[in-house]
Protein backbone atom coordinates (compact mmCIF):
# COMPACT_ATOMS: atom_id res chain seq x y z
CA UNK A 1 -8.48 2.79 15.40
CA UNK A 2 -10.59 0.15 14.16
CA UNK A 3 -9.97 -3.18 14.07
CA UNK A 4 -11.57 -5.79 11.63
CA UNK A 5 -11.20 -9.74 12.13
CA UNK A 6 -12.21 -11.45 9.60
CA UNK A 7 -12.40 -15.63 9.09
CA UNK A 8 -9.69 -15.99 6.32
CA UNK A 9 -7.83 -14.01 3.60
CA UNK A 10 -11.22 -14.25 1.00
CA UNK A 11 -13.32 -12.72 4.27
CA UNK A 12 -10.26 -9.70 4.43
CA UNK A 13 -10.45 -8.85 1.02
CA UNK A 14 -13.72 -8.67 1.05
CA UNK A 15 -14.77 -6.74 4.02
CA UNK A 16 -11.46 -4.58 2.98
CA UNK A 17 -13.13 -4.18 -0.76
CA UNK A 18 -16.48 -2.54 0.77
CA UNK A 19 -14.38 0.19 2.42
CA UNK A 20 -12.59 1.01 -0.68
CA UNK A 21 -16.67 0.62 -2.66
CA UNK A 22 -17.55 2.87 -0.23
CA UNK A 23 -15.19 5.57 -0.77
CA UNK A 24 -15.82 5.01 -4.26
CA UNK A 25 -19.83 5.26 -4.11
CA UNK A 26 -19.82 8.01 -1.66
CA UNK A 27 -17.16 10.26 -3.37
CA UNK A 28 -16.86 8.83 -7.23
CA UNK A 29 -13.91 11.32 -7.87
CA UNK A 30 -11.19 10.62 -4.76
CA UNK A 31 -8.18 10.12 -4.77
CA UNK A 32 -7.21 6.10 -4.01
CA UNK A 33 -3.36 5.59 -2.45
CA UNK A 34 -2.74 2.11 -3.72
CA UNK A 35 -0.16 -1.12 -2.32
CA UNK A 36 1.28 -3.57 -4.31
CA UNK A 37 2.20 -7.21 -2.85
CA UNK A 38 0.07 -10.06 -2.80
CA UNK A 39 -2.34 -9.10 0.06
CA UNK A 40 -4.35 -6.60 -1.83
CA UNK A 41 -4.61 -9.06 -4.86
CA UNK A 42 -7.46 -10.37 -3.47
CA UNK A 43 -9.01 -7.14 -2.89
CA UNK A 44 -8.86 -5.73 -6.69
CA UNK A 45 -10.14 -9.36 -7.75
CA UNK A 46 -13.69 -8.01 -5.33
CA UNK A 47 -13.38 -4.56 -6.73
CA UNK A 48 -12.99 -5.78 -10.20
CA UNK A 49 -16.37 -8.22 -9.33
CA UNK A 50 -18.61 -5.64 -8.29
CA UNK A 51 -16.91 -3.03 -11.42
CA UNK A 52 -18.13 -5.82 -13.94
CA UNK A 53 -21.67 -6.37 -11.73
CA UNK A 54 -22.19 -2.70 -12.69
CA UNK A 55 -21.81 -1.65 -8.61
CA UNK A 56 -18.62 0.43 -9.34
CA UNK A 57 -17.78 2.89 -11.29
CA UNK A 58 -13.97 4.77 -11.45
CA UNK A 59 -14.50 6.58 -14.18
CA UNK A 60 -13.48 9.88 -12.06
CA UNK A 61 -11.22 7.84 -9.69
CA UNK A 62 -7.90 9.01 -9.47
CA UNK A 63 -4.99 6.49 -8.18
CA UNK A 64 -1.52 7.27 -6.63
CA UNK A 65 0.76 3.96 -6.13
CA UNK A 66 2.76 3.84 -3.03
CA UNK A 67 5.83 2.94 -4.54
CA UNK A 68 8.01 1.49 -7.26
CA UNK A 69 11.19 -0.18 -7.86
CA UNK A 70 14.18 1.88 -9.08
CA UNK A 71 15.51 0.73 -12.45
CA UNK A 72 12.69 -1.59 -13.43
CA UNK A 73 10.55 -0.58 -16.64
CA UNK A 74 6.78 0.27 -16.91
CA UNK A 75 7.02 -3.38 -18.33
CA UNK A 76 8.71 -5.64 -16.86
CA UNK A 77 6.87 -8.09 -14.97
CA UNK A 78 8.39 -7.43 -11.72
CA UNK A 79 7.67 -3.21 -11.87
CA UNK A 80 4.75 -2.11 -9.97
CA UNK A 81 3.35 -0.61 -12.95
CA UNK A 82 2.97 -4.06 -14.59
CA UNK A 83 1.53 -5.40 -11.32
CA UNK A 84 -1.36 -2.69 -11.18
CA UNK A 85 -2.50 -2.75 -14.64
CA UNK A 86 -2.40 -6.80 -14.30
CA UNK A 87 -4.21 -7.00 -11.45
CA UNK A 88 -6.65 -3.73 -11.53
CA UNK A 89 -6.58 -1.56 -13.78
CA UNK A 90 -7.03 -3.34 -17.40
CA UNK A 91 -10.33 -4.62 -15.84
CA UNK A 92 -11.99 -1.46 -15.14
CA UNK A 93 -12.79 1.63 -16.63
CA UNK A 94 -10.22 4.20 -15.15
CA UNK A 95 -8.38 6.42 -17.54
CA UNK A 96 -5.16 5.53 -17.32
CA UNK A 97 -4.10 8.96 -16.90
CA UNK A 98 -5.55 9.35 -13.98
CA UNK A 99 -3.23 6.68 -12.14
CA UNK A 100 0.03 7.60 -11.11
CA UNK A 101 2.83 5.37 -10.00
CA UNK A 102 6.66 6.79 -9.12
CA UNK A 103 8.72 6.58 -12.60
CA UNK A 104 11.22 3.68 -11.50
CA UNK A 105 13.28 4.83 -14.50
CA UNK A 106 14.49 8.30 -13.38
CA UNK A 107 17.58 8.10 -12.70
CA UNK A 108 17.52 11.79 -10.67
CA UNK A 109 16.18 10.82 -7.36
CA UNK A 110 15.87 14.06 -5.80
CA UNK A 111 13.95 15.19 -8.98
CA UNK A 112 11.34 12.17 -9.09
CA UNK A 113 10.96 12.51 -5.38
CA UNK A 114 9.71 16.25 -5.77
CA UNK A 115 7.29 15.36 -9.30
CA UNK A 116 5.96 12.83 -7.37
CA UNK A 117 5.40 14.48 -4.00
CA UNK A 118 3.76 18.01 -5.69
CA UNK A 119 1.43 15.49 -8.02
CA UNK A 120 0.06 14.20 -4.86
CA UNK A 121 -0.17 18.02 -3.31
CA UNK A 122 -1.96 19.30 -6.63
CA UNK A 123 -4.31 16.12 -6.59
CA UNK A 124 -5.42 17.84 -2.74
CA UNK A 125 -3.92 14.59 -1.23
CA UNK A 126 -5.14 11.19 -0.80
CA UNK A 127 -8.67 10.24 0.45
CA UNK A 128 -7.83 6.85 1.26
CA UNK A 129 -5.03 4.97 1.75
CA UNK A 130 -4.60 1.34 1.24
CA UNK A 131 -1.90 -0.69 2.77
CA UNK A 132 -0.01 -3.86 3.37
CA UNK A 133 2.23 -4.13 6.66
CA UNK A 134 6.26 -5.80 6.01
CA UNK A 135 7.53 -8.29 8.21
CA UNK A 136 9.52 -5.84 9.47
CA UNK A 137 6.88 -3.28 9.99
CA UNK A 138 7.42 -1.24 6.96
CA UNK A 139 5.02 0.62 5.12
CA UNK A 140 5.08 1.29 1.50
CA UNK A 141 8.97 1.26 1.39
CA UNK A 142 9.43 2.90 4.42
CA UNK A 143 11.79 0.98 6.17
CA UNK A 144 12.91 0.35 10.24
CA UNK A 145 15.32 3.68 10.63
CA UNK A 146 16.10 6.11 13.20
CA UNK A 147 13.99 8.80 12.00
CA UNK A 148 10.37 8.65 10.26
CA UNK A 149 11.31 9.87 6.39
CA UNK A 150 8.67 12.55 6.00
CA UNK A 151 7.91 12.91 2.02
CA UNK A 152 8.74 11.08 -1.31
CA UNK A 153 12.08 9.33 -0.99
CA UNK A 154 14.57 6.77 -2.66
CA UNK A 155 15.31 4.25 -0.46
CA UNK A 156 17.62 1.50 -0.04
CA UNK A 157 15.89 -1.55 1.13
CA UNK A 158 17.27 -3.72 3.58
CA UNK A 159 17.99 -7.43 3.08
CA UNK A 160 15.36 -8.58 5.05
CA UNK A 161 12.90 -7.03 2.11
CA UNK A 162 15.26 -7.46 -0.29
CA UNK A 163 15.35 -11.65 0.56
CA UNK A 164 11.03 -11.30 1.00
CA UNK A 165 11.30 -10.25 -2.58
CA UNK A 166 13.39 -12.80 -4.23
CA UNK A 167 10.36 -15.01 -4.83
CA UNK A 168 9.25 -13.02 -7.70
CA UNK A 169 12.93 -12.50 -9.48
CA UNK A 170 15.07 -15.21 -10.87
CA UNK A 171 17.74 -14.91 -8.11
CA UNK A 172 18.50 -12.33 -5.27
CA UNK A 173 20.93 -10.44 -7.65
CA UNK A 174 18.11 -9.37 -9.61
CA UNK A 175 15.74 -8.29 -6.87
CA UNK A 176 16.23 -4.03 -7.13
CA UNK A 177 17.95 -2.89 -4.11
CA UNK A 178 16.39 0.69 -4.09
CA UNK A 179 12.71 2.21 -4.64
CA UNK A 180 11.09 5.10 -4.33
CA UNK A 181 8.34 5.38 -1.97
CA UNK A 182 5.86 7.42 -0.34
CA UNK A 183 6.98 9.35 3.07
CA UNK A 184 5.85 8.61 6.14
CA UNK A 185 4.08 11.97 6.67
CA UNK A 186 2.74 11.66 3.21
CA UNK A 187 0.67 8.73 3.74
CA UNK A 188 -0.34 9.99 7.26
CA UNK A 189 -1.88 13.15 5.65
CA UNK A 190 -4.19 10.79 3.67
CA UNK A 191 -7.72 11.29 5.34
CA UNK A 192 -8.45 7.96 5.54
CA UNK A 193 -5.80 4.54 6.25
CA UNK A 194 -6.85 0.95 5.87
CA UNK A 195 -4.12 -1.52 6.25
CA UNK A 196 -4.84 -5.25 5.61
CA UNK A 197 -3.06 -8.25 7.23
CA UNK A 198 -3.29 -11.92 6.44
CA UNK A 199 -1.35 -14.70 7.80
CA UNK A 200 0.63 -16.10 10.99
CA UNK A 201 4.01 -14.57 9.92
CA UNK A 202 2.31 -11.08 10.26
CA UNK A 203 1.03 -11.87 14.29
CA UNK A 204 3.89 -10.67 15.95
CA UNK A 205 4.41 -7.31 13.97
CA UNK A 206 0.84 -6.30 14.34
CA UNK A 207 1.12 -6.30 18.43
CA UNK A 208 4.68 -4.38 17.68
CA UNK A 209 3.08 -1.99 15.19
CA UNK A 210 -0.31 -1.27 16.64
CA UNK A 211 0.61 -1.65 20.73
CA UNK A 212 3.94 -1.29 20.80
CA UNK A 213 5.86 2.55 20.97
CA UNK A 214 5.45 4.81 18.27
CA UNK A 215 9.16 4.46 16.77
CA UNK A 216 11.00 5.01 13.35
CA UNK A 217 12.10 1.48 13.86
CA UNK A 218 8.68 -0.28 13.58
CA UNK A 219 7.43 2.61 10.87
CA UNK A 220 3.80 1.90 10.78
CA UNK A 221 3.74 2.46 14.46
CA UNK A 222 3.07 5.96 13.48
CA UNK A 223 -0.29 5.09 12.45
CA UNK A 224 -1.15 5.01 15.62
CA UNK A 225 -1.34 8.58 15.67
CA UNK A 226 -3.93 9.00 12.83
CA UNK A 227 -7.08 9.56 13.42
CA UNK A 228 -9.02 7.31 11.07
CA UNK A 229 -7.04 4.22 10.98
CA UNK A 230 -8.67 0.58 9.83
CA UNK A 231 -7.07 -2.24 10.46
CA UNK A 232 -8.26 -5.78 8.72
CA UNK A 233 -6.93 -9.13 9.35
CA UNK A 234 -7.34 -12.78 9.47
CA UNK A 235 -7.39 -14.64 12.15
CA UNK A 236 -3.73 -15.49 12.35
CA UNK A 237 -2.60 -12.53 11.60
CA UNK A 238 -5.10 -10.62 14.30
CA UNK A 239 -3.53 -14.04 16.89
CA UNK A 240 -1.15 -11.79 18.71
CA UNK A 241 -3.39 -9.11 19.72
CA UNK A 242 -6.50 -11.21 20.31
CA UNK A 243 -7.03 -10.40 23.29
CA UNK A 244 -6.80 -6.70 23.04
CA UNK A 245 -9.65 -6.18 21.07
């Protein structure tokens, strides 16, 4: 694994944004696994930058979205659709059909599960992988659990993500209690993993994530097991396990 410290959040995104360019430049048709939340926000604002400098192009770029809210539309300001095309993808040139988020509106979850997980097979999987680490160590919506949920799933989230998600919604009764969400050995088969960090609150479930046992109930301590793992942070959040690296 490697492990980037940066200064501050700006310095993450940034030194996050020229792995991502990098992919990019090096192979202008992969396939990008995109997070929502507001860590990467800072990232798409560099990506966006360099996209208007002329230093990007994603005009063969293909995106698949970690996960999505059940019951939210495509447009309201909550979904994850709303978020990406806010903060990424009105401002550069990717066809919009090439970017694929889980339909939050299916009702069947055992049928969105399987569209979702064959897209990803037919797309010949994700090159990179982006993504943001919960408080309680979940990835995408992969929640703490007895047993690692292998592909596309609908999950119920608990109510400590539930409660880190009432900032955006008028009250708690309005934050979804379900999404669907990448599997755990879905976004392990992507070639490449970055996960970004930023922030004190984060210290603790690093250390648990990234040196701590590989267990269902701290899910991205199964990253540990992949062979091309990044890991970028801030100071704070990089506190815990200063000494380690």
């Amino acid at each position: 694994m490697n492990i980037y410290k940066a200064k501050n959040y700006e310095d993450m995104s940034r030194k996050a944004a020229n792995i991502l360019s990098a992919q990019i430049i090096m192979k202008p048709n992969c396939v990008l696994g995109l997070a929502t939340g507001s860590t990467p926000i800072g990232i798409y604002k560099q990506l966006i930058d360099r996209y208007e400098k002329g230093d990007l192009d994603f005009s063969q770029v293909t995106t698949v979205n970690l996960d999505e809210y059940k019951g939210l539309e495509k447009e309201n300001e909550q979904s994850y659709h709303y978020f990406m095309n806010k903060n990424l993808f009105s401002h550069i040139n990717i066809n919009p059909n090439h970017t694929h988020i889980p339909n939050g509106m299916e009702e069947d979850s055992k049928k969105e599960c399987s569209r979702y997980e064959q897209l990803i097979q037919n797309l010949g999987g994700v090159d990179l992988q982006l993504l943001g680490l919960g408080h309680n160590g979940h990835i995408g919506f992969n929640e703490p659990d007895q047993i690692f949920y292998k592909e596309t799933h609908c999950v119920d989230l608990q109510e400590s993500t539930i409660k880190a998600n009432q900032r955006f919604f008028d009250c708690i009764d309005s934050v979804p209690k379900q999404a669907y969400t990448m599997g755990i050995k879905t976004i392990v088969q992507a070639r490449k993993i970055v996960v970004v960090v930023s922030g004190k609150d984060k210290a603790e479930i690093v250390k648990k994530a990234f040196f701590g046992p590989v267990t269902p109930l701290v899910p991205a301590s199964i990253l540990q097991m992949h062979n091309d793992v990044t890991l970028v942070g801030d100071e704070d959040a990089l506190s815990s396990i200063s000494k380690m690296i």
